[in-house]
C-alpha atoms as a PDB file:
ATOM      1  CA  UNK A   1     174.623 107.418 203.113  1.00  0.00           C
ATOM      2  CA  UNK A   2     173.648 108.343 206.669  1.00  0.00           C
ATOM      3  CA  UNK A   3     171.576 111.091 207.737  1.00  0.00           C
ATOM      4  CA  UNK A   4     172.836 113.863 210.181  1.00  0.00           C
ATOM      5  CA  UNK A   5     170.746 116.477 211.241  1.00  0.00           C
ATOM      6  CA  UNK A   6     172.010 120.222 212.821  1.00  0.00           C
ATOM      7  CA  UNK A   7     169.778 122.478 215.011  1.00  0.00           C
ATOM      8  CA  UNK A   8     170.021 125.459 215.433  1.00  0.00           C
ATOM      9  CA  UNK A   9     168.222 128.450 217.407  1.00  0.00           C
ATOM     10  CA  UNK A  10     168.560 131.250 214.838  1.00  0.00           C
ATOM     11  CA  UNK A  11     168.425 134.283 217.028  1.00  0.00           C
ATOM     12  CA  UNK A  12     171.439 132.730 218.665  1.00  0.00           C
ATOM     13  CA  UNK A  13     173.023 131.283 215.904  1.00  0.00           C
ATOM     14  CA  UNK A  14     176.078 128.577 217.206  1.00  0.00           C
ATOM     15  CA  UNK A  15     179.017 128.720 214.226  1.00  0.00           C
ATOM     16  CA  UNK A  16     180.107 125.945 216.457  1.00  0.00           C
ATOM     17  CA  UNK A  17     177.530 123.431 215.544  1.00  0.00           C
ATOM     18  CA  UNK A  18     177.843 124.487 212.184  1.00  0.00           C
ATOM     19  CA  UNK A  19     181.468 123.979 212.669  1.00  0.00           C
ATOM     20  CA  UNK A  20     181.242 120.628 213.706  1.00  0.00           C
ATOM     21  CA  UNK A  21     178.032 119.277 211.608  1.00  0.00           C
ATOM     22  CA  UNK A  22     179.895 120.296 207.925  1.00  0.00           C
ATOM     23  CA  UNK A  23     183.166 119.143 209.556  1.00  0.00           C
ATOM     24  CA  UNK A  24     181.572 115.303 210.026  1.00  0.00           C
ATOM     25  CA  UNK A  25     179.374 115.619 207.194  1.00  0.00           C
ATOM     26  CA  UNK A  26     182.629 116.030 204.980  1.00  0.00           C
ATOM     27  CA  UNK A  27     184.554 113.586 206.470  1.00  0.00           C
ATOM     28  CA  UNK A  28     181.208 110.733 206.675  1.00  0.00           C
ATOM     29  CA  UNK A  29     180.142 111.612 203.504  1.00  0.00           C
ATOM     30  CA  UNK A  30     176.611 112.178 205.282  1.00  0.00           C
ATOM     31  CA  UNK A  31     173.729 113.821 203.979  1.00  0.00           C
ATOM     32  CA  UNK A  32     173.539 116.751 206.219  1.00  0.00           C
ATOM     33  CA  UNK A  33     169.990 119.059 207.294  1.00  0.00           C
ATOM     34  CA  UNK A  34     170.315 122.175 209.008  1.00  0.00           C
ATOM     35  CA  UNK A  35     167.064 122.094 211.315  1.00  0.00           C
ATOM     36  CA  UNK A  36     166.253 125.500 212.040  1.00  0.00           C
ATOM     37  CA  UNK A  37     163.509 125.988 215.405  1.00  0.00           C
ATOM     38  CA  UNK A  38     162.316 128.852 213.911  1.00  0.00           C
ATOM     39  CA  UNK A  39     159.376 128.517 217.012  1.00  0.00           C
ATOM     40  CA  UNK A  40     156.792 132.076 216.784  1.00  0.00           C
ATOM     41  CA  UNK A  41     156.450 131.960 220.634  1.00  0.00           C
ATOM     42  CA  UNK A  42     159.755 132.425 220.970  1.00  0.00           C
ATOM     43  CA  UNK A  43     161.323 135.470 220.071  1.00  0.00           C
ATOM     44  CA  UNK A  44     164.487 137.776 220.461  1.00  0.00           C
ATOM     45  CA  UNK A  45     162.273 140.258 222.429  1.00  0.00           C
ATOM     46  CA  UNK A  46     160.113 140.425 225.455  1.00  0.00           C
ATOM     47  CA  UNK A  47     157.147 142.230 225.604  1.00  0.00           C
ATOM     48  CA  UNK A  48     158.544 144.895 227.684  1.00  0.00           C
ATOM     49  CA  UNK A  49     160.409 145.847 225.016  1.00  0.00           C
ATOM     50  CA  UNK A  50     157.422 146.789 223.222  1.00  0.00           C
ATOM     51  CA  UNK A  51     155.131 148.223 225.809  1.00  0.00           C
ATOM     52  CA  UNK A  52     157.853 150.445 226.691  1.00  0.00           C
ATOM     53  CA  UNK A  53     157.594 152.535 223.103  1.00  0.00           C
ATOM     54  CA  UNK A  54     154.507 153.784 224.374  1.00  0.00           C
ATOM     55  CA  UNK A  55     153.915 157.503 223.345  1.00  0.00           C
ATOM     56  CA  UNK A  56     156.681 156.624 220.643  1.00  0.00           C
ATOM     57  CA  UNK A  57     155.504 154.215 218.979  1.00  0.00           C
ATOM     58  CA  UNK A  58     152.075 151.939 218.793  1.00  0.00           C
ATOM     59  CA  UNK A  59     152.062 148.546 220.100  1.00  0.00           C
ATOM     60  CA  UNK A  60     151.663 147.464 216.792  1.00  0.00           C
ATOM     61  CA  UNK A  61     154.119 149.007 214.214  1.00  0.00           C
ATOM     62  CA  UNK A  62     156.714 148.391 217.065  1.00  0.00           C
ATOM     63  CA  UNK A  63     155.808 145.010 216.806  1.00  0.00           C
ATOM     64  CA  UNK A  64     155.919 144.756 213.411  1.00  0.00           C
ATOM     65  CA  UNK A  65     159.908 146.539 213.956  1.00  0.00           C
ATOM     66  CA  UNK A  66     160.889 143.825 216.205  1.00  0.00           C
ATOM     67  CA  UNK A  67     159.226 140.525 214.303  1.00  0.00           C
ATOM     68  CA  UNK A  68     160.992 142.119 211.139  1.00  0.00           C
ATOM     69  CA  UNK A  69     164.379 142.202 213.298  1.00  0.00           C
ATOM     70  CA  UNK A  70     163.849 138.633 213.739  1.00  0.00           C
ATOM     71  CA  UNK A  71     162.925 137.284 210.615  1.00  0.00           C
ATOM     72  CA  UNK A  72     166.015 139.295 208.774  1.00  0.00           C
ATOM     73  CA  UNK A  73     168.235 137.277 212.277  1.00  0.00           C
ATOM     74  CA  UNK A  74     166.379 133.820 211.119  1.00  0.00           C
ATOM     75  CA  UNK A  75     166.971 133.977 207.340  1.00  0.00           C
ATOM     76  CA  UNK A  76     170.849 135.430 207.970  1.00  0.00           C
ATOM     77  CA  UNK A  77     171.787 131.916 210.097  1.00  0.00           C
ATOM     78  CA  UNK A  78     169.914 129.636 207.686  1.00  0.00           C
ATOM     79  CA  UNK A  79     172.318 131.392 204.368  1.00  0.00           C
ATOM     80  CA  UNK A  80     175.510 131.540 206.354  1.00  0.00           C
ATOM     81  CA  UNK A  81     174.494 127.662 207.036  1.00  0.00           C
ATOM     82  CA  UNK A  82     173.862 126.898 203.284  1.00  0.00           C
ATOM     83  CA  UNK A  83     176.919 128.738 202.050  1.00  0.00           C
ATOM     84  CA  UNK A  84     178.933 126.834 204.309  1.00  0.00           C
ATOM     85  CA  UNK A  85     177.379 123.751 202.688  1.00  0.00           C
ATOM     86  CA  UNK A  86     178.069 124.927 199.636  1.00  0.00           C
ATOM     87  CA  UNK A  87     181.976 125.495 200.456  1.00  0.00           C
ATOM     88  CA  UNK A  88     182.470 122.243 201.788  1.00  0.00           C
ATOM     89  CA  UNK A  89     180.901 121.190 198.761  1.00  0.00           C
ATOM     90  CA  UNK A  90     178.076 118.703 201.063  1.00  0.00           C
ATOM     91  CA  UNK A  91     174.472 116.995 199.903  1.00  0.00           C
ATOM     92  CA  UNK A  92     172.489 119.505 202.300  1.00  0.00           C
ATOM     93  CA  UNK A  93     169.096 120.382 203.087  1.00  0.00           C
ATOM     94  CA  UNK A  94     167.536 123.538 205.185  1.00  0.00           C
ATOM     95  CA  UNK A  95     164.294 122.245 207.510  1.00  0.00           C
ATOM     96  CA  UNK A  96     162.490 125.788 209.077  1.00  0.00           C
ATOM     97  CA  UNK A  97     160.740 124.220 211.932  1.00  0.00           C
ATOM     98  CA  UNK A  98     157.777 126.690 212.799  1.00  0.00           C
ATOM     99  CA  UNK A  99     156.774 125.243 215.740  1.00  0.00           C
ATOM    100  CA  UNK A 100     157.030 124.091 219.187  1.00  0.00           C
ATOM    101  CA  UNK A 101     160.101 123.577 218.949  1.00  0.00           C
ATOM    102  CA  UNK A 102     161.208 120.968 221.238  1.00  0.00           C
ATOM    103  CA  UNK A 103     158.607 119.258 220.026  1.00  0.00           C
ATOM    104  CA  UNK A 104     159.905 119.562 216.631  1.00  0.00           C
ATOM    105  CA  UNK A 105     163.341 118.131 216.925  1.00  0.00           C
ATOM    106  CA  UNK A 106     162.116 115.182 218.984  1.00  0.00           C
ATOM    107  CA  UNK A 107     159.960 114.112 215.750  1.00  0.00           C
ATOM    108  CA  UNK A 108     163.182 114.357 213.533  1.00  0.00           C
ATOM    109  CA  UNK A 109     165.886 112.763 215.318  1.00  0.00           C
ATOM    110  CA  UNK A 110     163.367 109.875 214.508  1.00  0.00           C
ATOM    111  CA  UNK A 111     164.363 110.374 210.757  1.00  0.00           C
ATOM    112  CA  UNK A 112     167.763 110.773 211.869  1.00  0.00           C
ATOM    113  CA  UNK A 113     171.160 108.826 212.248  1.00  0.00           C
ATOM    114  CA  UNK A 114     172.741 111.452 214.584  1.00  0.00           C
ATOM    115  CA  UNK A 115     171.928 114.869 215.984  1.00  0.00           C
ATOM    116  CA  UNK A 116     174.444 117.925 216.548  1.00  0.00           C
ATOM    117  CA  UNK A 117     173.772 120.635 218.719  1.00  0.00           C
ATOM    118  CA  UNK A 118     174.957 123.188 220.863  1.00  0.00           C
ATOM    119  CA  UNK A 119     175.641 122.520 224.637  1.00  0.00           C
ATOM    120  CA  UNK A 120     174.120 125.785 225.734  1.00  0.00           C
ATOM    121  CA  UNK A 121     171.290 126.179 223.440  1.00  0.00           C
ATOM    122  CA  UNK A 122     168.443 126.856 225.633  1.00  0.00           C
ATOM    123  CA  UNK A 123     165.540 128.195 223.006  1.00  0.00           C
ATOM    124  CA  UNK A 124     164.771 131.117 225.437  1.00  0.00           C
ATOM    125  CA  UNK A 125     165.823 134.906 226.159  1.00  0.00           C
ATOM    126  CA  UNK A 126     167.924 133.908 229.349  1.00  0.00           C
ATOM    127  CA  UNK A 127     171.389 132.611 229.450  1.00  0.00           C
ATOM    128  CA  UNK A 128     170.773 128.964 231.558  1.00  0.00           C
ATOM    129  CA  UNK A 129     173.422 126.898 233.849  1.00  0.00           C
ATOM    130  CA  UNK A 130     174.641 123.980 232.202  1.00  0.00           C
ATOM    131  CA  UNK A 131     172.723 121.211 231.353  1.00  0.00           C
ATOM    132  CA  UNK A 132     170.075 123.309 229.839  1.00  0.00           C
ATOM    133  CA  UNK A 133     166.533 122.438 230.583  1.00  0.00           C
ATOM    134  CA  UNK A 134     166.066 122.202 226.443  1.00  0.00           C
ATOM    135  CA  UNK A 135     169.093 119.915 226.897  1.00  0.00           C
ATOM    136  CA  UNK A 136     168.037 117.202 229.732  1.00  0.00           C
ATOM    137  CA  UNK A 137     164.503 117.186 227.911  1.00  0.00           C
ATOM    138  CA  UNK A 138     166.052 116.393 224.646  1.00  0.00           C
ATOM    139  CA  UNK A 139     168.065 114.192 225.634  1.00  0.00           C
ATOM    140  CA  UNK A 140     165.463 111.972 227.653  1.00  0.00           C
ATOM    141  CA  UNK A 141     163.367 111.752 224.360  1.00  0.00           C
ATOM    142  CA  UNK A 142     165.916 111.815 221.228  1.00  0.00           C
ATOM    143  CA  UNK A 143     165.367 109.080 219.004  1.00  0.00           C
ATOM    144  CA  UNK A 144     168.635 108.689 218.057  1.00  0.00           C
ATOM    145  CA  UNK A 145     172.189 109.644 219.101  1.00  0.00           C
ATOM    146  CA  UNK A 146     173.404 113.014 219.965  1.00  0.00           C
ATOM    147  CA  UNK A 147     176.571 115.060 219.762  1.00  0.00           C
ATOM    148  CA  UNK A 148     176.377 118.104 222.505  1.00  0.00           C
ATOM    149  CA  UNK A 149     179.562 120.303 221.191  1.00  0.00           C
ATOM    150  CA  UNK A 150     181.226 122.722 223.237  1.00  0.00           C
ATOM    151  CA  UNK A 151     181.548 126.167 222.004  1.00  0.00           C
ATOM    152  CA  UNK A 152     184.282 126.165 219.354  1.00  0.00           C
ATOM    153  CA  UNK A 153     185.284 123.730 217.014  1.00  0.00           C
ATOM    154  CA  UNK A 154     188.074 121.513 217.474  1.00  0.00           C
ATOM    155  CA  UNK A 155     189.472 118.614 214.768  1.00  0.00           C
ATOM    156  CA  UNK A 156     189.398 115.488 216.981  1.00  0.00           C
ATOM    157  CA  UNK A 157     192.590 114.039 217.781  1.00  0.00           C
ATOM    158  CA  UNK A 158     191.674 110.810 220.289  1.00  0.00           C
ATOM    159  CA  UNK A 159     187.987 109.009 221.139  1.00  0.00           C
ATOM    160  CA  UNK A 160     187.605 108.186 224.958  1.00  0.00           C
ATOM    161  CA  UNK A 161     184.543 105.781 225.574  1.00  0.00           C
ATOM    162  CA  UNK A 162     183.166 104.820 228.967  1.00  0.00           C
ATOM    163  CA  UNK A 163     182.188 101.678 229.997  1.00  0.00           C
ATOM    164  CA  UNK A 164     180.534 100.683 233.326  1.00  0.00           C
ATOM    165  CA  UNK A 165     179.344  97.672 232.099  1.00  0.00           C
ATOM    166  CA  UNK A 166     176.119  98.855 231.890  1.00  0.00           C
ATOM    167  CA  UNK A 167     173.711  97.616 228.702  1.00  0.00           C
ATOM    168  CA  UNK A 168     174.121 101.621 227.786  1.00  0.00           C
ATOM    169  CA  UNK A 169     177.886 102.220 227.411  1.00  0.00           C
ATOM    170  CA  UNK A 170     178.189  99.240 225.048  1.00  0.00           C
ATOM    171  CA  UNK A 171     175.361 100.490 222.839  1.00  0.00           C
ATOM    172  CA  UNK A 172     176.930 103.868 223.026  1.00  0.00           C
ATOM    173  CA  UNK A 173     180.560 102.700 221.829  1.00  0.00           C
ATOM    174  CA  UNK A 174     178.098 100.426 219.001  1.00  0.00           C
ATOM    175  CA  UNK A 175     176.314 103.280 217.968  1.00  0.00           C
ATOM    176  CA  UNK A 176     179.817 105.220 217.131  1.00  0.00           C
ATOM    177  CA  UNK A 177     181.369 102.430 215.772  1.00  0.00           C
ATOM    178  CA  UNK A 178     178.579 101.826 213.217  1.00  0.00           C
ATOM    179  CA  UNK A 179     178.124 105.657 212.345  1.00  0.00           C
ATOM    180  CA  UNK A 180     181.600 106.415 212.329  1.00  0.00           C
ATOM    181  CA  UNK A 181     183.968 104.024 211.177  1.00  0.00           C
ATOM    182  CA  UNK A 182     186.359 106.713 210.003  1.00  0.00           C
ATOM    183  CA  UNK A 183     186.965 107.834 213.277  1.00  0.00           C
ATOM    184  CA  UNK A 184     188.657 103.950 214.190  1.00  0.00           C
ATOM    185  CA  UNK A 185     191.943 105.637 212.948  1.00  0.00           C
ATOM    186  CA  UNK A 186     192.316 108.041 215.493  1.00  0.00           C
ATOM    187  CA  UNK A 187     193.834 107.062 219.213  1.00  0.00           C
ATOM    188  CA  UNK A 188     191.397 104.965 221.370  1.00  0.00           C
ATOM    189  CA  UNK A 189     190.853 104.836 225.253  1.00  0.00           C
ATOM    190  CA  UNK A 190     188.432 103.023 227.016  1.00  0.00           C
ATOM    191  CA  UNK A 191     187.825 104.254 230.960  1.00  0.00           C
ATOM    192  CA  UNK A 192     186.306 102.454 233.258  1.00  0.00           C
ATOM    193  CA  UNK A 193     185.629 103.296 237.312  1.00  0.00           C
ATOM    194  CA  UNK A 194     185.694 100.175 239.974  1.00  0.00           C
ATOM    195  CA  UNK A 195     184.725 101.726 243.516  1.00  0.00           C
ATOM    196  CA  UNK A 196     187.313 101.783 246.234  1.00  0.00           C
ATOM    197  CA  UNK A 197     188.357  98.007 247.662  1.00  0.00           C
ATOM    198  CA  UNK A 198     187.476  96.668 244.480  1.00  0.00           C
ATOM    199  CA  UNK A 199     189.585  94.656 242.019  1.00  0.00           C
ATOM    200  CA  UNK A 200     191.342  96.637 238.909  1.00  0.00           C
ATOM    201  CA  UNK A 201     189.249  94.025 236.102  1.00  0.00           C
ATOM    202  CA  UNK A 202     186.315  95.844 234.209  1.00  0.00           C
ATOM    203  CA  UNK A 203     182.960  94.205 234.953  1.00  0.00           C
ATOM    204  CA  UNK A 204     182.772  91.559 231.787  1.00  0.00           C
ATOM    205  CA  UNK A 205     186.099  91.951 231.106  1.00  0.00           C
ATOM    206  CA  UNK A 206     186.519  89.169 228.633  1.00  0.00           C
ATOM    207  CA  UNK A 207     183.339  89.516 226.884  1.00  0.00           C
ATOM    208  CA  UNK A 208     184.022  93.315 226.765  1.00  0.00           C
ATOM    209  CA  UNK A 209     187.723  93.223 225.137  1.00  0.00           C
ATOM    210  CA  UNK A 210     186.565  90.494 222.806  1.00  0.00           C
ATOM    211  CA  UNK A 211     183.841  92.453 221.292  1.00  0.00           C
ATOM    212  CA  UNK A 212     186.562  95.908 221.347  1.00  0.00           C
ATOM    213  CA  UNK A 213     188.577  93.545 219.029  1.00  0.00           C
ATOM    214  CA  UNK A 214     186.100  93.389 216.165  1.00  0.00           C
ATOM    215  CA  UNK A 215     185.807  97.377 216.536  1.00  0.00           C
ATOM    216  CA  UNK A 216     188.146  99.392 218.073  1.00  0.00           C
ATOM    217  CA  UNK A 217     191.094  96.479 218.006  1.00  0.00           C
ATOM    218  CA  UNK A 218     193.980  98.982 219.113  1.00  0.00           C
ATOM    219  CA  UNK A 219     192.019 100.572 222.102  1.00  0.00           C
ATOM    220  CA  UNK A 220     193.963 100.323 225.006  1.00  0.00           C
ATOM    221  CA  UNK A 221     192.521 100.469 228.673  1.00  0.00           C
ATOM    222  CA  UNK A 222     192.262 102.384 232.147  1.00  0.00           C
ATOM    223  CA  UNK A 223     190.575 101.417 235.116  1.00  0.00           C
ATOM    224  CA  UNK A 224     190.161 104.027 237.692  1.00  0.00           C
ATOM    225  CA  UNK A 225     189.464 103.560 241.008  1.00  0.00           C
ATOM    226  CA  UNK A 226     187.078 105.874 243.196  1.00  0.00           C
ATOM    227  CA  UNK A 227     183.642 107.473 242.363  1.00  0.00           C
ATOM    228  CA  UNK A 228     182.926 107.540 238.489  1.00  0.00           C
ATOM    229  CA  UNK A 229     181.977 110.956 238.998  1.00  0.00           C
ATOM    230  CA  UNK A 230     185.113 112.536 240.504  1.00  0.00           C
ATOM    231  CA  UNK A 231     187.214 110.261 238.535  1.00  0.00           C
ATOM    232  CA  UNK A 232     185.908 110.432 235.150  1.00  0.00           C
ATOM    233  CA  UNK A 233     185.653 114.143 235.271  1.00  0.00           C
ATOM    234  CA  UNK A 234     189.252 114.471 236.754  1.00  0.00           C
ATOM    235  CA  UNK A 235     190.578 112.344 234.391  1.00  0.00           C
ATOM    236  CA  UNK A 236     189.315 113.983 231.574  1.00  0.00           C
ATOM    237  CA  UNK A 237     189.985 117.791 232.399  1.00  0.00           C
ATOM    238  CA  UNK A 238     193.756 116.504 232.498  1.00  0.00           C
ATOM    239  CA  UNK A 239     193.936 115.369 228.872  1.00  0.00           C
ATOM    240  CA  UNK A 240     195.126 117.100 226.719  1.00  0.00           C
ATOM    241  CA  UNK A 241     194.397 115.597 223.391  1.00  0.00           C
ATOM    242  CA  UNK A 242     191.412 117.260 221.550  1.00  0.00           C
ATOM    243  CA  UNK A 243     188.964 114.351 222.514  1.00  0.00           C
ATOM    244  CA  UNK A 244     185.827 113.467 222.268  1.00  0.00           C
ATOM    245  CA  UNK A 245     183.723 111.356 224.724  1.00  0.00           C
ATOM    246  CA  UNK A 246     181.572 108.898 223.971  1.00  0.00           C
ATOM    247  CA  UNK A 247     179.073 107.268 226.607  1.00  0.00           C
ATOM    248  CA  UNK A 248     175.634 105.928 227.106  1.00  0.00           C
ATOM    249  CA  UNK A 249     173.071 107.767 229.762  1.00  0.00           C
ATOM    250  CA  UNK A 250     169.540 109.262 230.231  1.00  0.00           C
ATOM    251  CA  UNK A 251     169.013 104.930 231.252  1.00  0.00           C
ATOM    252  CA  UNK A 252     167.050 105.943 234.587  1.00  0.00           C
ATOM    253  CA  UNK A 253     163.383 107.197 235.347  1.00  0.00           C
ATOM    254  CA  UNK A 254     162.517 110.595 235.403  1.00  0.00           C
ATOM    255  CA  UNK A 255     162.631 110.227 239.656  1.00  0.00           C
ATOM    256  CA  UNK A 256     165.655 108.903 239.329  1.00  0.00           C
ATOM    257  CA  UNK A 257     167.310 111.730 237.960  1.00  0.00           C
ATOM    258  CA  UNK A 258     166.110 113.894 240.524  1.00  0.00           C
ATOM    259  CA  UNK A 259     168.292 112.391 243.269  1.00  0.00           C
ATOM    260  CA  UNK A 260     171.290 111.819 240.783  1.00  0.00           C
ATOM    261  CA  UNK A 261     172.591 113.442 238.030  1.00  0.00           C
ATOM    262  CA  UNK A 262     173.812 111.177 235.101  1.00  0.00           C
ATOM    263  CA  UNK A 263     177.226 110.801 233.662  1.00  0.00           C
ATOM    264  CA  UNK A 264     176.489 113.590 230.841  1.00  0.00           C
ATOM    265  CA  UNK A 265     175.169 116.125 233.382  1.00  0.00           C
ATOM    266  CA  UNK A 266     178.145 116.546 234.728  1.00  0.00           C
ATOM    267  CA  UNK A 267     180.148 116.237 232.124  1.00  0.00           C
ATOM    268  CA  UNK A 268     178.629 118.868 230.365  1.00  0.00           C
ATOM    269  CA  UNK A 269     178.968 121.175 232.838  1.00  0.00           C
ATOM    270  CA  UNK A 270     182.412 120.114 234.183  1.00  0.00           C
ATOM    271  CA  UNK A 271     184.426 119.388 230.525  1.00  0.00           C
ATOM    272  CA  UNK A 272     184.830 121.618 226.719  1.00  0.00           C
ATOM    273  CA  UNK A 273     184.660 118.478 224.824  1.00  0.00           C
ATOM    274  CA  UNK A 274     182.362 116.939 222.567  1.00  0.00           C
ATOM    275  CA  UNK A 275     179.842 114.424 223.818  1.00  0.00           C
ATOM    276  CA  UNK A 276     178.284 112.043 221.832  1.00  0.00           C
ATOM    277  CA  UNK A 277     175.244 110.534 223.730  1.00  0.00           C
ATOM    278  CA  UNK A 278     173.595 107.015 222.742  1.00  0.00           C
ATOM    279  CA  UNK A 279     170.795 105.674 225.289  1.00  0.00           C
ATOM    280  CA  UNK A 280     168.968 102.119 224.441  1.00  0.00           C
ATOM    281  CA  UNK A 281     165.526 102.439 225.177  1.00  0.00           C
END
């Protein structure tokens, strides 16, 4: 039985990871865990909002008003999690995480198969351009593979996996393919980018469509040519299958990144679909 994990922010509870996590968990059989960052520097209220009760109010018993509000916010997410559990009839647990909490999901994706979490969860008051700064940190760090979902749930209908022919994309597609099998039934598509003058092969081509054979055997292929990032992203927005993307990233050095954004940057600002995201160390 594998081991997915959920997080969640609950001041800002997202119904779609929920959606997704109980919707995999049912259909993997998976022991699922509802990870709840239930961080005390971080709170639904800034301080402003307390100072201002002056002359109303003390400090204090406002305070005590607002921490209340949040607590009663907290324990709400975690029940509407567990009944949802409960419907679906799952093996659950509930993990209150009470502190730092990026911190505290890096140290459980260790104990983890796969993570699911919320493209826009940010663990903050403000409202943050896509990819999060929770996000890219998370993802540089996560110990195991991660599905960013998009804001409402969506039964999958096709799997698209990219391949460069990097070491990274074909851990990726292994990664799936060992975590879930099930998911073999559904339409496959593998895209690949070859840069302009180029031939129309994949790098590895033979190596790479014997080892599809043993796991994904009715894939079928597209080779793009022009910039992976244009092309990839164009390719994708004019689907329209419910898909969900699977690819490897997060490879380069923190300098790297700061010149070029990976694959899954853009991606999840550019695309509404699910990305799961497997890096090899």
């Amino acid at each position: 039985m594998k081991k997915i994990i959920a997080a969640f922010d609950g001041l800002k509870y997202s119904a779609s990871t929920r959606d997704h996590a109980t919707w995999l968990a049912g259909h993997t059989d998976a022991h699922l865990v509802g990870v709840f960052l239930d961080d005390p520097s971080y709170t639904s209220y800034k301080t402003y909002d307390v100072i201002a009760g002056k002359g109303i109010y003390e400090y204090e018993d406002r305070q005590r008003e607002f921490d209340a509000k949040d607590k009663a916010a907290r324990l709400a997410a975690s029940e509407d999690f567990e009944k949802k559990c409960q419907a679906g009839k799952l093996q659950y647990t509930v993990h209150h995480d009470r502190n730092i909490a990026i911190r505290e999901l890096k140290h459980e994706t260790i104990y983890a198969d796969l993570l699911v979490i919320d493209g826009r969860e940010t663990l903050t008051h403000y409202t943050e351009k896509l990819p999060t700064r929770f996000l890219r940190d998370l993802l540089a760090d996560a110990q195991c593979p991660v599905l960013i979902v998009p804001p409402k749930f969506k039964e999958p209908e096709k799997i698209i996996l990219l391949y460069d022919g990097e070491p990274s994309s074909v851990h990726a597609i292994k990664m799936f393919s060992y975590l879930l099998p099930a998911f073999k039934s559904l339409e496959t598509e593998v895209i690949s980018v070859n840069l302009p003058g180029t031939t129309l092969h994949m790098r590895d081509n033979k190596l790479m469509k014997e080892f599809m054979k043993r796991h994904f055997p009715k894939a079928r292929y597209t080779v793009l040519k022009g910039f992976p990032e244009e092309e990839i992203t164009k390719y994708l927005k004019q689907g329209k299958d419910q898909a969900w993307v699977v690819l490897g990233a997060y490879r380069r050095s923190m300098v790297s990144r700061w010149f070029r954004e990976s694959m899954a940057d853009i991606l999840m600002k550019e695309v509404r679909m699910p990305l799961f995201i497997a890096h090899n160390k």
